[in-house]
Structures are given as C-alpha cells and as structure tokens.
N, C-alpha and C. Protein backbone atom coordinates (compact mmCIF):
# COMPACT_ATOMS: atom_id res chain seq x y z
N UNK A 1 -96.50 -7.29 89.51
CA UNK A 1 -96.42 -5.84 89.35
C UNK A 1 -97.79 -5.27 89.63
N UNK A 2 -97.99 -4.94 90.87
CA UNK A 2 -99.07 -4.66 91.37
C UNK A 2 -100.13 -6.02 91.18
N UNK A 3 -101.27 -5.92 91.50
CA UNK A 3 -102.17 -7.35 91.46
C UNK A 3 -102.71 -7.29 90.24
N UNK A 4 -103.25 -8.50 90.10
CA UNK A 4 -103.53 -8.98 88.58
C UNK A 4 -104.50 -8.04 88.25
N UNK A 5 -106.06 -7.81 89.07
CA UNK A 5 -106.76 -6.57 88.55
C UNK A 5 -106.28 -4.99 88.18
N UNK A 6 -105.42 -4.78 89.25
CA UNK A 6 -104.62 -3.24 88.87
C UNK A 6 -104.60 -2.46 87.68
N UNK A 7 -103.45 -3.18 87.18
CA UNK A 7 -102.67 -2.90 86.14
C UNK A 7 -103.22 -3.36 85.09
N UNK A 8 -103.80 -4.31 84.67
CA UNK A 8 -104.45 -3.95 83.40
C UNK A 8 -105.59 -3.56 83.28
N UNK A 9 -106.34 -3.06 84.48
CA UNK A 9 -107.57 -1.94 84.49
C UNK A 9 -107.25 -0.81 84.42
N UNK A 10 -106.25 -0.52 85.12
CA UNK A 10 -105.63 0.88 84.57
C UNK A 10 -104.83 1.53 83.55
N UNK A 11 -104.49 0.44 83.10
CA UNK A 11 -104.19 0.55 81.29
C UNK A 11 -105.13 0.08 80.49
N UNK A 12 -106.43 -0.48 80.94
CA UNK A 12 -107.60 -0.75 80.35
C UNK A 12 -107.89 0.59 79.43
N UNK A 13 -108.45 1.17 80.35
CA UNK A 13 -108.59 2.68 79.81
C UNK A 13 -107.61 3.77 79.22
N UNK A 14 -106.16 4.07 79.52
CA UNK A 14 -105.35 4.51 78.62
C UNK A 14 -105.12 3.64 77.36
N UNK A 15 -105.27 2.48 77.47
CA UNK A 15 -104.93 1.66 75.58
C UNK A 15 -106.32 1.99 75.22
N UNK A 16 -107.84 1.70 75.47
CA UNK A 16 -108.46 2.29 74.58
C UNK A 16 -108.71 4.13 74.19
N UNK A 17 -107.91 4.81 75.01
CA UNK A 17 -108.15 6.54 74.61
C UNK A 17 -106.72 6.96 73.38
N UNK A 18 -105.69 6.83 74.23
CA UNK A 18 -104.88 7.06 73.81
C UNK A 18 -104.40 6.00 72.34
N UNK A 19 -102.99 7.03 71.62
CA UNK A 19 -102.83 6.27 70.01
C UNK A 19 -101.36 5.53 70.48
N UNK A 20 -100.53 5.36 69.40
CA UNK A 20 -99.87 4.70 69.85
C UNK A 20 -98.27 5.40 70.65
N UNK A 21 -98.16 6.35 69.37
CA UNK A 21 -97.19 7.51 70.11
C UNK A 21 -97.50 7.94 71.21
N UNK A 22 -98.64 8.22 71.59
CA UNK A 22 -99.47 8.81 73.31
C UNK A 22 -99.04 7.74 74.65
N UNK A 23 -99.50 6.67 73.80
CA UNK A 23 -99.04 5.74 74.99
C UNK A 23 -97.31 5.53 75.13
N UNK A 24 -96.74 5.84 74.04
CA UNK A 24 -95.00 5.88 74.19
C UNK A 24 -94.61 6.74 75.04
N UNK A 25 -95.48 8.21 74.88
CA UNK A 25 -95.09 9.62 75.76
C UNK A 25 -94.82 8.90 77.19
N UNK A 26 -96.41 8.47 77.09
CA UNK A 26 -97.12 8.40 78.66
C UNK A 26 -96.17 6.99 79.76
N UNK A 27 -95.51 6.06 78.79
CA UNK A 27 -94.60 5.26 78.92
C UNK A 27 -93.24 6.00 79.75
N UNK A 28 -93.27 6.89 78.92
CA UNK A 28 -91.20 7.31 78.95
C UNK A 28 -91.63 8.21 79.98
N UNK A 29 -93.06 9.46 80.46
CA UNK A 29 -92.73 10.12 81.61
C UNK A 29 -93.78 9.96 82.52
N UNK A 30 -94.77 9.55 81.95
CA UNK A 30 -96.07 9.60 83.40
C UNK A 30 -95.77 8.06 84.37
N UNK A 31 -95.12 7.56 83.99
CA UNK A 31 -94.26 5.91 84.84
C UNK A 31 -93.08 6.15 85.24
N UNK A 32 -92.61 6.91 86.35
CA UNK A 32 -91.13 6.87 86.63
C UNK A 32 -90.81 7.51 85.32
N UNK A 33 -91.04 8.70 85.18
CA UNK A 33 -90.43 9.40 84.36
C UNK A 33 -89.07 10.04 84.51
N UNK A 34 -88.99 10.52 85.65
CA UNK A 34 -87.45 10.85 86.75
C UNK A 34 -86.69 9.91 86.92
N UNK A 35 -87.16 8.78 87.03
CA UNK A 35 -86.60 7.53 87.89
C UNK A 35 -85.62 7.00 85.78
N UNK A 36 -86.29 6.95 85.02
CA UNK A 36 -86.16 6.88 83.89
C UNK A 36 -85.13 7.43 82.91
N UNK A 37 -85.55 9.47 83.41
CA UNK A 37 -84.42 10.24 82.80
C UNK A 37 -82.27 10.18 83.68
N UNK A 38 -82.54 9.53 85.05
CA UNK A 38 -81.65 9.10 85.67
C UNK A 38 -80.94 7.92 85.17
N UNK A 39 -82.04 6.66 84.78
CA UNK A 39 -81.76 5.50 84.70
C UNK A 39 -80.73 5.63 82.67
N UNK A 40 -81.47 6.33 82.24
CA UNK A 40 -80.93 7.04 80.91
C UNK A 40 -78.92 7.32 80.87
N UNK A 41 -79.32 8.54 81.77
CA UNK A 41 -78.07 9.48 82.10
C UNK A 41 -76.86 7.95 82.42
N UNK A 42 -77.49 7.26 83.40
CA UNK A 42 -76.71 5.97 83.92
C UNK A 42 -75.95 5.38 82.56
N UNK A 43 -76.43 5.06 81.87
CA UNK A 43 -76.34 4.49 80.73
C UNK A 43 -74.77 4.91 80.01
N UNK A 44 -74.47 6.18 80.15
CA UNK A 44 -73.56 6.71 79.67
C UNK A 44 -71.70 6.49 80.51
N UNK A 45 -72.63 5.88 81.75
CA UNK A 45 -71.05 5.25 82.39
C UNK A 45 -70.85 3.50 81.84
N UNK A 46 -71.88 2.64 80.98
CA UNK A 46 -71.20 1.70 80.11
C UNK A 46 -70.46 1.63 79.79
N UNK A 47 -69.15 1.40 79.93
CA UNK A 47 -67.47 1.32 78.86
C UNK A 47 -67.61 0.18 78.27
N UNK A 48 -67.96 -1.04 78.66
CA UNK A 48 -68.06 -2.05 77.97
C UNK A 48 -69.48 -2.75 77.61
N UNK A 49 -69.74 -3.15 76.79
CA UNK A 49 -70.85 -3.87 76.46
C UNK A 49 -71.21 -4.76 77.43
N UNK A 50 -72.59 -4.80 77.85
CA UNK A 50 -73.18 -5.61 79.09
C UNK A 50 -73.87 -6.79 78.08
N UNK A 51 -74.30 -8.12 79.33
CA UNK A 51 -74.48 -9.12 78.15
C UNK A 51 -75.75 -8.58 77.17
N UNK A 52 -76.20 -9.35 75.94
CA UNK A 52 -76.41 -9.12 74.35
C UNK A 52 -78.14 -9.18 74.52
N UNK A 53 -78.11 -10.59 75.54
CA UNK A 53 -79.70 -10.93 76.03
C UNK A 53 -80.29 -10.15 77.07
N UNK A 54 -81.65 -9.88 76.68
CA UNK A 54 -82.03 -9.04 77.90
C UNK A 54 -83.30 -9.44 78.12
N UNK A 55 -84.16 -9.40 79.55
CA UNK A 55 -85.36 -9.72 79.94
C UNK A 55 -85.56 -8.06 80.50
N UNK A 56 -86.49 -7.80 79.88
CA UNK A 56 -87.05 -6.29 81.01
C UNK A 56 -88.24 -6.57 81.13
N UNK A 57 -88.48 -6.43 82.96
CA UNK A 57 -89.80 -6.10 83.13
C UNK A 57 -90.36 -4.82 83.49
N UNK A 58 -91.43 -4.77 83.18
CA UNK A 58 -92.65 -3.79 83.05
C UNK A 58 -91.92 -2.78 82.28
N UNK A 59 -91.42 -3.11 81.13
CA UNK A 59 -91.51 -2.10 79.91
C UNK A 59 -92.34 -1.38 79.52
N UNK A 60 -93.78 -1.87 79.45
CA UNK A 60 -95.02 -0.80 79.24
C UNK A 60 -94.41 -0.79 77.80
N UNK A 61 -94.81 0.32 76.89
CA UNK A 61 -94.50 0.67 75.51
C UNK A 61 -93.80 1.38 74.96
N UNK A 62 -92.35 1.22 76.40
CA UNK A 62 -91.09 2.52 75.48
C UNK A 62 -90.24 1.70 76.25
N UNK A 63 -89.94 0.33 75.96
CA UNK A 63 -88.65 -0.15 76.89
C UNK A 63 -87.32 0.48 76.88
N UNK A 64 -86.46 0.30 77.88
CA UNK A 64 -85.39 0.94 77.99
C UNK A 64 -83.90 0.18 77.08
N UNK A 65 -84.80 -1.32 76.77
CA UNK A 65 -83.56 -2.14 76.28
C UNK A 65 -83.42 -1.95 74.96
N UNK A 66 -84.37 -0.80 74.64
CA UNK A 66 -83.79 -0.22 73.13
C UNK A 66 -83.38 1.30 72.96
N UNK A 67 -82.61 1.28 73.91
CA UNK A 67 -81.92 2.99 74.36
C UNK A 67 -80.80 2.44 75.14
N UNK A 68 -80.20 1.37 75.14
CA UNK A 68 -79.06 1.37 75.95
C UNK A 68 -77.62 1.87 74.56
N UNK A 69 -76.74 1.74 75.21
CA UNK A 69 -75.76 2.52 74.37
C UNK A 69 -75.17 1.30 73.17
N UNK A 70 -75.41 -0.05 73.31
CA UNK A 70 -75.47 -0.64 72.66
C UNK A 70 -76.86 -1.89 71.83
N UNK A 71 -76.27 -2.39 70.69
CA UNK A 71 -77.63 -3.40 70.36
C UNK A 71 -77.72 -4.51 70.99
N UNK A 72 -78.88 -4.72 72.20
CA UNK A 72 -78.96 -6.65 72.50
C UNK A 72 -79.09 -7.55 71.33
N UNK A 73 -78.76 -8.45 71.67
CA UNK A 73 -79.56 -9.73 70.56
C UNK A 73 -80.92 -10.01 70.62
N UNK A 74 -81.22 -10.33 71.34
CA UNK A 74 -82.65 -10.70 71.76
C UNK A 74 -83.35 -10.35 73.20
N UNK A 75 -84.83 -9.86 73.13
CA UNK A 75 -84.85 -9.18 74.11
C UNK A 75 -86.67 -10.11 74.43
N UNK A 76 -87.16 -10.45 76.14
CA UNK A 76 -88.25 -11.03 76.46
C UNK A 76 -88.34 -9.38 77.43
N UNK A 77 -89.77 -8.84 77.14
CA UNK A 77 -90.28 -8.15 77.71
C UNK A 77 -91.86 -8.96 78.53
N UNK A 78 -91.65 -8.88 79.92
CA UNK A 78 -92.97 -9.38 80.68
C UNK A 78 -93.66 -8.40 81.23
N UNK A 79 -94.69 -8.00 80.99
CA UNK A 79 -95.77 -6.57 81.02
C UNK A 79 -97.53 -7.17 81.20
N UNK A 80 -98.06 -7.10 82.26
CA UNK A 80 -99.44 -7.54 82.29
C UNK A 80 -100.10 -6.09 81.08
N UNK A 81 -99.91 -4.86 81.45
CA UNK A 81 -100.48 -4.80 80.32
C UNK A 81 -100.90 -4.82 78.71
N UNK A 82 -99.88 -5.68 78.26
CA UNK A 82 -100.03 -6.61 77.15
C UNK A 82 -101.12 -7.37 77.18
N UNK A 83 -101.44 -7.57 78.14
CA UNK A 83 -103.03 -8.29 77.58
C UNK A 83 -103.99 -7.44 77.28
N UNK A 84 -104.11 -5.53 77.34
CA UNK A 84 -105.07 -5.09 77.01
C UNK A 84 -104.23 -4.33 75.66
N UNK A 85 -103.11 -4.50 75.13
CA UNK A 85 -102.99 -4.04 74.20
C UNK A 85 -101.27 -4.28 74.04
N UNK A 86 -100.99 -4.87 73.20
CA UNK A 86 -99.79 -5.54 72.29
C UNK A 86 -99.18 -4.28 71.25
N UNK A 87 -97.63 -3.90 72.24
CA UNK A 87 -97.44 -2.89 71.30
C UNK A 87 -96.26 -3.65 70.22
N UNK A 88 -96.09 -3.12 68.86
CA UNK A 88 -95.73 -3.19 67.75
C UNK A 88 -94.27 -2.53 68.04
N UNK A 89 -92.92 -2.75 68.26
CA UNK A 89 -91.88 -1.61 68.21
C UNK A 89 -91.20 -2.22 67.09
N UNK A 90 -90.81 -0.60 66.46
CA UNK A 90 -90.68 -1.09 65.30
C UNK A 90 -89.01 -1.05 65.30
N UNK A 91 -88.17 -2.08 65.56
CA UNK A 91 -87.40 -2.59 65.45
C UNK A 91 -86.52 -3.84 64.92
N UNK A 92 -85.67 -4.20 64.81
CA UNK A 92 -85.10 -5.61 64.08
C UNK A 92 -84.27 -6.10 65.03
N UNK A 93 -84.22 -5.87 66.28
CA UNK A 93 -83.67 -6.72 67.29
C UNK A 93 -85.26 -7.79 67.51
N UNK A 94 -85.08 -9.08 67.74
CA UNK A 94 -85.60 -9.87 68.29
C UNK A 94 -86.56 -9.86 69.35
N UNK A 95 -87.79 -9.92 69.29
CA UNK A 95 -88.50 -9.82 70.72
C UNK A 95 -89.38 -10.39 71.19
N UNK A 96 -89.91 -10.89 72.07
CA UNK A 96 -91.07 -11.49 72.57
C UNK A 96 -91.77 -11.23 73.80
N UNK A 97 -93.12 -10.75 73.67
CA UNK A 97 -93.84 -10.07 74.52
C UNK A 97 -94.65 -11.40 75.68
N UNK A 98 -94.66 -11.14 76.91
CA UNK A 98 -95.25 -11.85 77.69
C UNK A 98 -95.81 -10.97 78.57
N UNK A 99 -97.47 -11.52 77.99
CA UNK A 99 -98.38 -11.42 79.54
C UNK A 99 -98.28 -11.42 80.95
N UNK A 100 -97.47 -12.27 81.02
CA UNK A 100 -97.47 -13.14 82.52
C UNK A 100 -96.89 -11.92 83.35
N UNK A 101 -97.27 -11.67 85.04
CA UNK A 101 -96.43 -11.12 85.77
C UNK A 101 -95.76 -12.06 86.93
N UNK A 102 -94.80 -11.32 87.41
CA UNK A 102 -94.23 -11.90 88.48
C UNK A 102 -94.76 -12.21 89.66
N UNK A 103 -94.67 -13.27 90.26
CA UNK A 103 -93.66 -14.54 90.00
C UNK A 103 -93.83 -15.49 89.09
N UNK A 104 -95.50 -15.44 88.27
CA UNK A 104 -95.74 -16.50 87.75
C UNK A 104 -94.56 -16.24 86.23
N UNK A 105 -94.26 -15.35 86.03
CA UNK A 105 -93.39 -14.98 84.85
C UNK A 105 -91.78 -15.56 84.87
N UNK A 106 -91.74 -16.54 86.19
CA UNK A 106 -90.33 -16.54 86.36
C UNK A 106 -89.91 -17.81 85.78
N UNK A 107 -91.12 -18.58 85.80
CA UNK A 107 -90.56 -20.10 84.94
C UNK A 107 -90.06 -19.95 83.20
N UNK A 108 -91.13 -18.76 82.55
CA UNK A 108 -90.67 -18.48 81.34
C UNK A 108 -89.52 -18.19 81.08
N UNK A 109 -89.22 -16.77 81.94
CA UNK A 109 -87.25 -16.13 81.66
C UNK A 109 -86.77 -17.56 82.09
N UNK A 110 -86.99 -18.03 82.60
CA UNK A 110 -85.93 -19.51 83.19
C UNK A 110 -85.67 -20.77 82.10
N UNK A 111 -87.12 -20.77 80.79
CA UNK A 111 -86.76 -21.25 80.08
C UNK A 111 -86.32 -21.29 78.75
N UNK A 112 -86.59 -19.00 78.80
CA UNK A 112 -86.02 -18.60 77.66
C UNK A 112 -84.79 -18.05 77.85
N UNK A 113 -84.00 -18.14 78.72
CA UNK A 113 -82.47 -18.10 79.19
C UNK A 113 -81.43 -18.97 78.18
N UNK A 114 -80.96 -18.10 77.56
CA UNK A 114 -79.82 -18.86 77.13
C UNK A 114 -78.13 -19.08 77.52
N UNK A 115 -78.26 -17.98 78.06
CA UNK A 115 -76.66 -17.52 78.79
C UNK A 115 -76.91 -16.16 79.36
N UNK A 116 -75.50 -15.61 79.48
CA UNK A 116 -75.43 -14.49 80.44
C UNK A 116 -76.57 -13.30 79.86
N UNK A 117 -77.20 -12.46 80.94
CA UNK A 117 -78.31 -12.15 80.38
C UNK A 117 -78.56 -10.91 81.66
N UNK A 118 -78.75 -9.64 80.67
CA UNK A 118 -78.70 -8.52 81.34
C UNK A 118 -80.44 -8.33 81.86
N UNK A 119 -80.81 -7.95 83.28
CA UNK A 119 -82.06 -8.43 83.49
C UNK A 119 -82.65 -6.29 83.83
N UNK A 120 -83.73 -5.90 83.18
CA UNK A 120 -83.85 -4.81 83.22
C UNK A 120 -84.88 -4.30 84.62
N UNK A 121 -84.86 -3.64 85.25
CA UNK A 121 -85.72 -3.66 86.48
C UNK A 121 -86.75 -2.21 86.73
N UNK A 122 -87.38 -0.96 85.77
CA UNK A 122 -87.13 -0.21 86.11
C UNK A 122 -88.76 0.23 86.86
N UNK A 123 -88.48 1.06 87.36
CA UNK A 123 -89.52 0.87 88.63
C UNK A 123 -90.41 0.65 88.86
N UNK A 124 -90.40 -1.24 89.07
CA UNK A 124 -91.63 -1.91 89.15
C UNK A 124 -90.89 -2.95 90.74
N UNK A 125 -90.00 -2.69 91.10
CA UNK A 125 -89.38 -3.33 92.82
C UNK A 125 -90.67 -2.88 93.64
N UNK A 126 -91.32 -2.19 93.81
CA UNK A 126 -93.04 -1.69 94.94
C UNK A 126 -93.82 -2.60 94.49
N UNK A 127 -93.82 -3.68 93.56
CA UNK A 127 -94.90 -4.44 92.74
C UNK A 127 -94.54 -5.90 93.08
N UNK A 128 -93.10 -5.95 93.49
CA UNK A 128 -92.62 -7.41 93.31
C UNK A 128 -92.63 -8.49 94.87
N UNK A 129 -92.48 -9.07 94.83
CA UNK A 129 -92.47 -9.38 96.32
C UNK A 129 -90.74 -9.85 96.70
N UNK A 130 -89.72 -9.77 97.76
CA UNK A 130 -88.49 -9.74 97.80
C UNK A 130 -88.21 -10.90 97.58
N UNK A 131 -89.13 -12.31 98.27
CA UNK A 131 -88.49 -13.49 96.96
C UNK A 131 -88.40 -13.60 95.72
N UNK A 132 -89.20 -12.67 94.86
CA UNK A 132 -89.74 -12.75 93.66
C UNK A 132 -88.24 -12.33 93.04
N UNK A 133 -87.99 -11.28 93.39
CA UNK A 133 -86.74 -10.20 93.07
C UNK A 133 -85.72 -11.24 93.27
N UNK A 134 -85.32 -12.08 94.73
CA UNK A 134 -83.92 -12.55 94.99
C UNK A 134 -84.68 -14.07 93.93
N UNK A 135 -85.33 -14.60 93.41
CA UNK A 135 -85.54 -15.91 92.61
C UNK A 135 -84.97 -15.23 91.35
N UNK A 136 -85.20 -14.12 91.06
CA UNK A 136 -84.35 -14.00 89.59
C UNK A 136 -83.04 -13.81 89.55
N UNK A 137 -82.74 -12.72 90.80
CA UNK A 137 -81.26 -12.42 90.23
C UNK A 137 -80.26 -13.84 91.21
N UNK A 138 -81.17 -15.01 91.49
CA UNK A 138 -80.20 -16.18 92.21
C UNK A 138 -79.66 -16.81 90.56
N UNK A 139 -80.30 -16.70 89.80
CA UNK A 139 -80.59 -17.36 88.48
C UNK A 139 -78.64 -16.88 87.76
N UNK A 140 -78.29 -18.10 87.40
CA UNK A 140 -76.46 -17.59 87.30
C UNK A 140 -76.27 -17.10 85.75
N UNK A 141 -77.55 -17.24 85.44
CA UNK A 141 -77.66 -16.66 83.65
C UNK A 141 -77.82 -15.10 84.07
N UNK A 142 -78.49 -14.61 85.03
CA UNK A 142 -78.33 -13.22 85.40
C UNK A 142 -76.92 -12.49 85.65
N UNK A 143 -76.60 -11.95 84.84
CA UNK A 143 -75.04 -11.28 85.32
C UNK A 143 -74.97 -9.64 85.54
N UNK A 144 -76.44 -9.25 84.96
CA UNK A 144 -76.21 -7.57 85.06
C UNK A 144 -77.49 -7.21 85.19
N UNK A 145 -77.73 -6.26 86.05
CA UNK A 145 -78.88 -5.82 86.79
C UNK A 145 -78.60 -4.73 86.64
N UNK A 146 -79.98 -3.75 85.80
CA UNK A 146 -80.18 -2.31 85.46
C UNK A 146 -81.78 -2.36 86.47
N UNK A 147 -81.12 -1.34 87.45
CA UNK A 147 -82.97 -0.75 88.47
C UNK A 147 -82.58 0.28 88.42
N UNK A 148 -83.65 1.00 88.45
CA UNK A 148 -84.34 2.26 89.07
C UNK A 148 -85.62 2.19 89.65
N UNK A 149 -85.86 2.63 90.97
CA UNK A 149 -86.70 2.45 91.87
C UNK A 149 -86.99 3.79 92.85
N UNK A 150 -87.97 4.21 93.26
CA UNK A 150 -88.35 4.81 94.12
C UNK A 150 -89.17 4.33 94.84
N UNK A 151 -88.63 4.04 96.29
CA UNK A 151 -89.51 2.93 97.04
C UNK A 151 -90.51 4.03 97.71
N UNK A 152 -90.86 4.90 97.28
CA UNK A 152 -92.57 5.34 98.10
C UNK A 152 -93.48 6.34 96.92
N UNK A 153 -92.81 5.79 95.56
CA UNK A 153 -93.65 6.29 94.55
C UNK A 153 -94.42 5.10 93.88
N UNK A 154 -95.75 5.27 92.81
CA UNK A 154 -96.31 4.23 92.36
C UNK A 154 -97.50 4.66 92.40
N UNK A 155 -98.37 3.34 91.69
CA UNK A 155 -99.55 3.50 91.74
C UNK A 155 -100.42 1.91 91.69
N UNK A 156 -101.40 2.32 92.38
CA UNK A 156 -102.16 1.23 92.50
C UNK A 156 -101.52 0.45 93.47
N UNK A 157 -102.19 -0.98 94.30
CA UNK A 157 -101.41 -1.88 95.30
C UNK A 157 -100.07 -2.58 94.86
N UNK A 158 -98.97 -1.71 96.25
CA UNK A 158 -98.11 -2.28 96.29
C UNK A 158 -98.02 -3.45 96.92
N UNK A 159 -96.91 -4.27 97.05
CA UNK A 159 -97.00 -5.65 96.97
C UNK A 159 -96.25 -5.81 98.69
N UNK A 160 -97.26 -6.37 99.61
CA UNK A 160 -96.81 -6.02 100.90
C UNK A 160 -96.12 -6.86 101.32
N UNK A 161 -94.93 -7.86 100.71
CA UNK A 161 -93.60 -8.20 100.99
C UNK A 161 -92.84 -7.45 100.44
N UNK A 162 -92.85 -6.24 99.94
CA UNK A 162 -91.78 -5.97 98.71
C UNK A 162 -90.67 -5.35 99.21
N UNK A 163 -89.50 -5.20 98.91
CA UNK A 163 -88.24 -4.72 99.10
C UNK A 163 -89.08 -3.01 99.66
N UNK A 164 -88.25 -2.62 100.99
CA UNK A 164 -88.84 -1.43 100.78
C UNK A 164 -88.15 -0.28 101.19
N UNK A 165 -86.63 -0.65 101.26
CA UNK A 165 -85.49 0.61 100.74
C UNK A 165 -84.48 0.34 99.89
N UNK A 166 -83.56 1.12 99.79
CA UNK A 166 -82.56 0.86 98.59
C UNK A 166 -81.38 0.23 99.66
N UNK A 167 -81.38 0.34 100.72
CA UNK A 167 -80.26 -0.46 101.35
C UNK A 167 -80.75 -1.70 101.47
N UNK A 168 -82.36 -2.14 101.72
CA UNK A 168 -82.83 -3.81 101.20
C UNK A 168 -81.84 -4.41 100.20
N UNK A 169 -82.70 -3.43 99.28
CA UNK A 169 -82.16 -3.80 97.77
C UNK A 169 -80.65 -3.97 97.75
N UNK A 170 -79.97 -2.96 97.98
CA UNK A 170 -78.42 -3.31 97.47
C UNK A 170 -78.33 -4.47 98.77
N UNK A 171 -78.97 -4.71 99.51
CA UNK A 171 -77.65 -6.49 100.16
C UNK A 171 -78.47 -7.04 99.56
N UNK A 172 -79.65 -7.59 99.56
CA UNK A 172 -79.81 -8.29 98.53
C UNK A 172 -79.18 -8.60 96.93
N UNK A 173 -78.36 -7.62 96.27
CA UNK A 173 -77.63 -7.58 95.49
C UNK A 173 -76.40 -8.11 95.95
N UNK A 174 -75.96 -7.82 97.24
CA UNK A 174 -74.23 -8.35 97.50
C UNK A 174 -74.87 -9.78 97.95
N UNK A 175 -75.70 -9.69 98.53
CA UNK A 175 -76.10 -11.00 99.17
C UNK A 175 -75.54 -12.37 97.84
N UNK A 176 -75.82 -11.73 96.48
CA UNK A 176 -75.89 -12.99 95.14
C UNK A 176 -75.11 -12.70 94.98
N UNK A 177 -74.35 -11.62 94.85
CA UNK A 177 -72.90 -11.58 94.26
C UNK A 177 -72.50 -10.83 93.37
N UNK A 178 -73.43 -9.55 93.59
CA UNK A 178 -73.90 -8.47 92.66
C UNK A 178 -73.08 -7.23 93.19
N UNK A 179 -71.86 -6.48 92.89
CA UNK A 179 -71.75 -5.24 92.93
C UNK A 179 -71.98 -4.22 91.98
N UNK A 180 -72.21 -2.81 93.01
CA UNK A 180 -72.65 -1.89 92.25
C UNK A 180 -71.67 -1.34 91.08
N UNK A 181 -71.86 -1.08 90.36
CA UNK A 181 -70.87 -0.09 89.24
C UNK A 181 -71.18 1.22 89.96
N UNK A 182 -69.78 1.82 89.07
CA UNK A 182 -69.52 3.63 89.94
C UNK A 182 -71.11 4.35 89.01
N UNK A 183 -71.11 5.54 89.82
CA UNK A 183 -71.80 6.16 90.14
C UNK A 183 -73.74 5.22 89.95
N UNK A 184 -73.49 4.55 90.88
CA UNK A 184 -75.28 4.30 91.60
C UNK A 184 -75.63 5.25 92.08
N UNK A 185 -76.81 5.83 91.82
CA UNK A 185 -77.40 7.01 92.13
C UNK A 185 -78.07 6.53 93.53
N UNK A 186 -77.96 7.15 94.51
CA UNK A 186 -79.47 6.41 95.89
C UNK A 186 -79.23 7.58 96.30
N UNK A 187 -80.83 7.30 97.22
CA UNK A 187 -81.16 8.75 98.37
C UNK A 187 -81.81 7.69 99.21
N UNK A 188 -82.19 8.07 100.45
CA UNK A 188 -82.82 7.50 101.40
C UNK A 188 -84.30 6.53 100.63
N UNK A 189 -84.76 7.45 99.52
CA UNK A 189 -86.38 6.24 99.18
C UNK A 189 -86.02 6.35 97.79
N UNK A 190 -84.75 6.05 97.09
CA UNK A 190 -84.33 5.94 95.22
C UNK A 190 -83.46 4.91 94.96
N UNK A 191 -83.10 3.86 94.27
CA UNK A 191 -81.93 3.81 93.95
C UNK A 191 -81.91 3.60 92.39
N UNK A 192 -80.83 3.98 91.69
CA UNK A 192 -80.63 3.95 90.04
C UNK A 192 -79.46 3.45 89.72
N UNK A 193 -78.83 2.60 88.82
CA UNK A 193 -77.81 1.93 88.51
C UNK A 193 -77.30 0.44 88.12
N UNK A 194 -76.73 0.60 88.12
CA UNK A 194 -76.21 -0.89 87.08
C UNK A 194 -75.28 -1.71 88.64
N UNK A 195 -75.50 -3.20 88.24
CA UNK A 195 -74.96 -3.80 89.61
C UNK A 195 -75.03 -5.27 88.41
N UNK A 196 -73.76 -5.43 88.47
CA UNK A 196 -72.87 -6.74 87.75
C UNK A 196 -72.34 -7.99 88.84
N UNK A 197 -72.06 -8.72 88.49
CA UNK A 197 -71.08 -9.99 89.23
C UNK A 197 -70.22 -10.97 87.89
C-alpha cells in the first residue's frame, strides 16, 4: 500500500498531531471519504449475512468491518501505519492488528484463515500490485470481496503494476469465480461493491 517509506511517513506526522477521535474523522473522510460514504450505502443491499471472518486491508483507524450490517467473529486488520501508532477500538469482536503490507502480508491472512472469509478492500487497489490482489482472492477461504476504489485518486506512490481500471478489476474477479452482487456502483475510474462466489 504504497512503498514502505510513504505511508508511514505520512502518518508519521498525523499520529503525532492529531488525538484519537481526529485521526477516526481523518480515517472515515480525508481517505476515500466518497469512495467510503458509497461503500457504506452498499452495505444496505446485504440480505444475507456474508462470511463471520474478515481480513481488511488498510483500515487506517475507522475500519469498515465494524459498520457492516452485521457482527463478524473475528477480524485481522493489515495497515503499515500501525507501526507509527496502534489504534485501540473499542469493541468486543476479536481483533488483530498487523504491520505488515502487501504482499509481504499475504503469508499471515494465509495462516490466520480459518474458513470462508469476507476479505475487505477499500481504496487501497492504486497501492497493490495485480498479482498481489489476484494471490488473495485465488485463496478458496476468500468467498466475499467488499472494494471501493478510485483508480486515479490517492496519495503518495502508486504501485506501477497495479490494477488500473474497474473493468481490470471486475475480470479479474470473474477470472476466480467472483460475481458481482446487484447494484456495483462503477464509472469509467470507480468501482464500489460486493462480489461473492
């Protein structure tokens, strides 16, 4: 998610200014804040419970896997900037915070996988590289894929293999065996929605 210096130099300095609610704000709208209030709205076409386990990356300090319409069981959040500051959510679902970014982050979800396992994506696809992306969702413990993406928004170096439209992205999704659920939001440089197999 962006290169290893990036991102936690640039949250270097927001974790030491900002408190902890500030950095929640700055979480939920100055990061894909649009991409976010969409990915939200999405949420509300769930009819059935998606699987219980969840991996989200680049949560930052307002993950989304504690706003879905139901409770996971246990949830692995992988965020480089956790190494400049470890947030506290104060919840009783299960959690465990990891440093590591992608790809080196992929052996962990692989060995904290227990079964079917909803994988959270939200717009950190400009950061990833497109093997990085198709090595997780090949993974058959992956069954439900939540993105939101805007492929020409971001900050700091994007990752110059990375997926870099939403029609990439969705065959790469049919490619594993992933269809979209009704209403996926896309525009020519967006896509938002839930994609199951």
């Amino acid at each position: 998610m962006g290169n290893e210096k990036t991102i936690p130099g640039y949250w270097r300095d927001l974790a030491t200014q900002l408190t902890n609610e500030e950095l929640i704000a700055y979480s939920q709208n100055g990061v894909g804040g649009a991409i976010r209030e969409i990915l939200k709205d999405s949420f509300t076409e769930i009819t059935k419970q998606l699987s219980s386990d969840c991996v989200e990356v680049g949560a930052l300090f307002a993950p989304l896997a504690f706003e879905l319409p139901y409770q996971v069981s246990r949830v692995l959040f992988l965020d480089p900037a956790y190494k400049i500051r470890r947030p506290q959510f104060n919840t009783k679902i299960p959690y465990e915070l990891s440093t590591l970014q992608l790809p080196d982050g992929i052996q962990q979800i692989t060995q904290w996988l227990q079964g079917e396992t909803l994988l959270i994506l939200g717009s950190v696809v400009n950061y990833l590289a497109r093997e990085t992306v198709s090595r997780l969702i090949r993974d058959s413990n992956i069954t439900e894929v939540i993105v939101g993406n805007n492929f020409q928004a971001g900050f700091g170096e994007k990752h110059e293999s990375r997926i870099r439209t939403p029609r990439d992205l969705q065959g790469l999704f049919l490619e594993n065996g992933f269809k979209e659920q009704p209403n996926v939001f896309h525009t020519d440089v967006t896509v938002v929605g839930i994609f199951s197999r």
